[in-house]
Protein backbone atom coordinates (compact mmCIF):
# COMPACT_ATOMS: atom_id res chain seq x y z
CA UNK A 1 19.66 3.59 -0.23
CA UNK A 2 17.48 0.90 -1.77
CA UNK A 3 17.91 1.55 -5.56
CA UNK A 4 15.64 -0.77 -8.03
CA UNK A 5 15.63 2.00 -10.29
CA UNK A 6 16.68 -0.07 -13.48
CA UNK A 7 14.12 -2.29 -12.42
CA UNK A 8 10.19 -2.09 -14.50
CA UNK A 9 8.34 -4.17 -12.46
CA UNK A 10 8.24 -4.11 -8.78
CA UNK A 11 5.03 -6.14 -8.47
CA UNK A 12 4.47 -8.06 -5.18
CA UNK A 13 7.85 -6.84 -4.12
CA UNK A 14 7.58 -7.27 -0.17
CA UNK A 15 4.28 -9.58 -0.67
CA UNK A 16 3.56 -11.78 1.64
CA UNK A 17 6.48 -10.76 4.14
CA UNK A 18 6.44 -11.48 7.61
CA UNK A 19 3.27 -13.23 8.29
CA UNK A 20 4.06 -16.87 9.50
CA UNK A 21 1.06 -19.14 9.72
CA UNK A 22 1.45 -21.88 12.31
CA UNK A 23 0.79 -25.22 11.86
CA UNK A 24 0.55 -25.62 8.63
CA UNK A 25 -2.39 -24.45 6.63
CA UNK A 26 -3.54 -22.26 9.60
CA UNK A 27 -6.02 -19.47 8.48
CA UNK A 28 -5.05 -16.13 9.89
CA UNK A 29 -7.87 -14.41 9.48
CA UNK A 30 -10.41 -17.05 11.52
CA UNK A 31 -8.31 -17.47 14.43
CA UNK A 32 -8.23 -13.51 16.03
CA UNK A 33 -9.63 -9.97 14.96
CA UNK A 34 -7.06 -8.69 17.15
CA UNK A 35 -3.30 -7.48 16.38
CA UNK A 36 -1.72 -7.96 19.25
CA UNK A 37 -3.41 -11.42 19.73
CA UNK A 38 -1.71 -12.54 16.16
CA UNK A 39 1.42 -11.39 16.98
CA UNK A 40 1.57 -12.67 20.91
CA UNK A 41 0.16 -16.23 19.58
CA UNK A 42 3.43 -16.07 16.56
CA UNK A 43 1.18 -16.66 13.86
CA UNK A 44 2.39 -13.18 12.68
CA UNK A 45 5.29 -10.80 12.88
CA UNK A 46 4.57 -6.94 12.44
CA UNK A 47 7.22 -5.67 9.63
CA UNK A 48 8.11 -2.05 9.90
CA UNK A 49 10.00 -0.33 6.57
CA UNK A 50 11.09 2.40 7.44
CA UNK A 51 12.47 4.84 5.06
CA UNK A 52 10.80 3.32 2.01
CA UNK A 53 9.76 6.32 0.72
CA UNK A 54 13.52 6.88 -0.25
CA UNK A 55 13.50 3.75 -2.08
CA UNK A 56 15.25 5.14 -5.53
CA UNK A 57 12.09 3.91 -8.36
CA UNK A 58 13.48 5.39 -11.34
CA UNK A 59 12.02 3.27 -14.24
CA UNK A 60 9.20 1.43 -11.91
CA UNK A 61 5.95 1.27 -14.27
CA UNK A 62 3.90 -1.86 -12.30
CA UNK A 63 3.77 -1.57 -8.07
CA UNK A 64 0.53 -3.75 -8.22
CA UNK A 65 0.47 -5.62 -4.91
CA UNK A 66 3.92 -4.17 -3.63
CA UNK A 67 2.94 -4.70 -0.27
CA UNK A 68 0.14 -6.93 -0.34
CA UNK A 69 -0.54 -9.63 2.59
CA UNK A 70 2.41 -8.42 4.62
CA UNK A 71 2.69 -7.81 8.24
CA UNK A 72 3.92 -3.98 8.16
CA UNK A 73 2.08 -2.13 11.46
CA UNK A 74 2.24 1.59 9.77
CA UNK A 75 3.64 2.62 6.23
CA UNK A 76 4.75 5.84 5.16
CA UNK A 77 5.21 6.48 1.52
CA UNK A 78 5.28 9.74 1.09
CA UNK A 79 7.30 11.59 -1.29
CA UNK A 80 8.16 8.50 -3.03
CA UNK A 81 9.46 8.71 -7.10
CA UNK A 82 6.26 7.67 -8.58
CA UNK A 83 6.69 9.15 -11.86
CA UNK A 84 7.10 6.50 -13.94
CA UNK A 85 4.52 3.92 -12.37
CA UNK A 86 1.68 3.10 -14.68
CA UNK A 87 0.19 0.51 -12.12
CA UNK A 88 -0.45 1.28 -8.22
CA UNK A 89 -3.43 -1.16 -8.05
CA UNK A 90 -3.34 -3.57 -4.80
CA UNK A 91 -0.58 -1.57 -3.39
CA UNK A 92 -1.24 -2.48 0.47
CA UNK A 93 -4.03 -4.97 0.09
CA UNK A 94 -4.43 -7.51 2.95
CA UNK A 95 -2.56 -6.19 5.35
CA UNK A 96 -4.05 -7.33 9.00
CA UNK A 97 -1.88 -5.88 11.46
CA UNK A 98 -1.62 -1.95 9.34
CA UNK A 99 -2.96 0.67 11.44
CA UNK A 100 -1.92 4.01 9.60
CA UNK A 101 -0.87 4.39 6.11
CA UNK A 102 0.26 7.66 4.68
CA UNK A 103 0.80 8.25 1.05
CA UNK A 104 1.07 11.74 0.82
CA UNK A 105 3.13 13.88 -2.12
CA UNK A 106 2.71 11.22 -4.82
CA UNK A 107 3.06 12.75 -8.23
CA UNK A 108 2.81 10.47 -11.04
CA UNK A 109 3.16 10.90 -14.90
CA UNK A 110 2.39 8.02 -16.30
CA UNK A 111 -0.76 6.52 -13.95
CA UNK A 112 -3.38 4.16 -15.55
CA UNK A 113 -4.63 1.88 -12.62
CA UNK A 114 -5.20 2.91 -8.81
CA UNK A 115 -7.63 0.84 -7.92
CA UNK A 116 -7.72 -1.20 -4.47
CA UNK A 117 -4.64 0.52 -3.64
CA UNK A 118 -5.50 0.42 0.28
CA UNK A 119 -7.94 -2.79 0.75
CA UNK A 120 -9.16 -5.36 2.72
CA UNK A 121 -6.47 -3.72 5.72
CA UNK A 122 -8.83 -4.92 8.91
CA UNK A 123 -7.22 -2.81 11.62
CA UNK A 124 -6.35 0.39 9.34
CA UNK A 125 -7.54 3.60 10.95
CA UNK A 126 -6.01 6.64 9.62
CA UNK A 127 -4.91 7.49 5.87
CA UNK A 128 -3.68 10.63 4.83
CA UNK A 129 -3.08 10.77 0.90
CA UNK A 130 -2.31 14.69 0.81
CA UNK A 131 -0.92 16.22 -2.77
CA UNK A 132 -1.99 13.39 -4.63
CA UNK A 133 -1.33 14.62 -8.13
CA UNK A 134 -1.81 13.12 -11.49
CA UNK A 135 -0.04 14.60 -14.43
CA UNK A 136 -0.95 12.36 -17.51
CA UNK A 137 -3.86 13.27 -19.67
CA UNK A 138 -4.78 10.03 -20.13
CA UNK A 139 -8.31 8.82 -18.80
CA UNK A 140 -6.78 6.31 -15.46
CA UNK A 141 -8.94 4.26 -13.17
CA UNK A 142 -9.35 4.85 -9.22
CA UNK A 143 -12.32 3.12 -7.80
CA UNK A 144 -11.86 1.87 -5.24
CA UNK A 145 -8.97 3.68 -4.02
CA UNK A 146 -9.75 2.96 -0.64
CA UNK A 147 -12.03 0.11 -0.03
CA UNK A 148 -13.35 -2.10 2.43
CA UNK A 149 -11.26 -1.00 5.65
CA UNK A 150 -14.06 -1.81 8.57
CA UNK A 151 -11.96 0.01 11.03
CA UNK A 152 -10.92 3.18 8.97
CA UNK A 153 -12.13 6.44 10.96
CA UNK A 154 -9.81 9.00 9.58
CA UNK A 155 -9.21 10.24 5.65
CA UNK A 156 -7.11 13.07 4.90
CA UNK A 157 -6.81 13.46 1.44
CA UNK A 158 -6.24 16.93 0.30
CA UNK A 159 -5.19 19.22 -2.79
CA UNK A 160 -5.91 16.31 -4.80
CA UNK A 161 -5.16 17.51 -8.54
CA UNK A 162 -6.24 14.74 -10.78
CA UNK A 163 -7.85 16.50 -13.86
CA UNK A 164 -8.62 13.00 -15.94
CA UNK A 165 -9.88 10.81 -13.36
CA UNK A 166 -12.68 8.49 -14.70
């Protein structure tokens, strides 16, 4: 029953959640390639949200970086209100510990930016981002949509209807 649907901006919103570096100034990303090592070791926690996708958006236009460098394992958006949201760029950017992300049923209205919105997510293998519709006739941007994953094996992404994409 998480409501932020007065709320505009939801930018960074569960950013940098759940990953504790240890000692100080410790660089996650040189000391292990491996989840379970990061977790075992403490210098990270793996976050699960579960039931986001009920998460009541309402007026949400910017979700840039919503879940960026956080420690969530798995994600599952799908079906979330993303009509109003102008700005999905960085969405889950960062992420070292995400091994499955699915963002299926998004229908937006008002999209201009969906760039980077899964990147840089070293252990991510599977993303399904099914029904992916964009109703605005506006020109939006989407390189990039899913970039620089090394580990990524598995794309489902169909029934896209996204007649302005540029």
């Amino acid at each position: 029953n998480f409501d932020i649907s007065n709320a505009t901006d939801a930018s960074e919103m569960f950013a940098n959640t759940s990953l504790l570096p240890a000692p100080y100034g410790y660089d996650l990303e040189r000391t292990s390639d491996d989840p379970e090592t990061i977790i075992s070791k403490g210098y990270a926690i793996a976050l699960e949200l579960i039931d986001i996708n009920t998460m009541k958006t309402g007026k949400v236009e910017n979700m840039q970086g919503f879940l960026s460098n956080s420690g969530i394992a798995a994600i599952d958006l799908s079906n979330m209100d993303v009509h109003s949201v102008r700005n999905f760029s960085y969405l889950i950017n960062n992420c070292p510990l995400l091994t499955y992300a699915k963002l299926d049923n998004l229908e937006f209205n008002q999209l201009a930016d969906a760039r980077f919105v899964l990147q840089h997510n070293g252990h991510l293998q599977k993303v399904d981002i099914n029904n992916f519709v964009v109703n605005n006739d506006d020109d939006y941007q989407s390189a990039w949509l899913v970039y620089y994953n090394s580990r990524l094996t598995e794309v489902n992404a169909n029934n896209w209807n996204v007649p302005t994409l540029s």
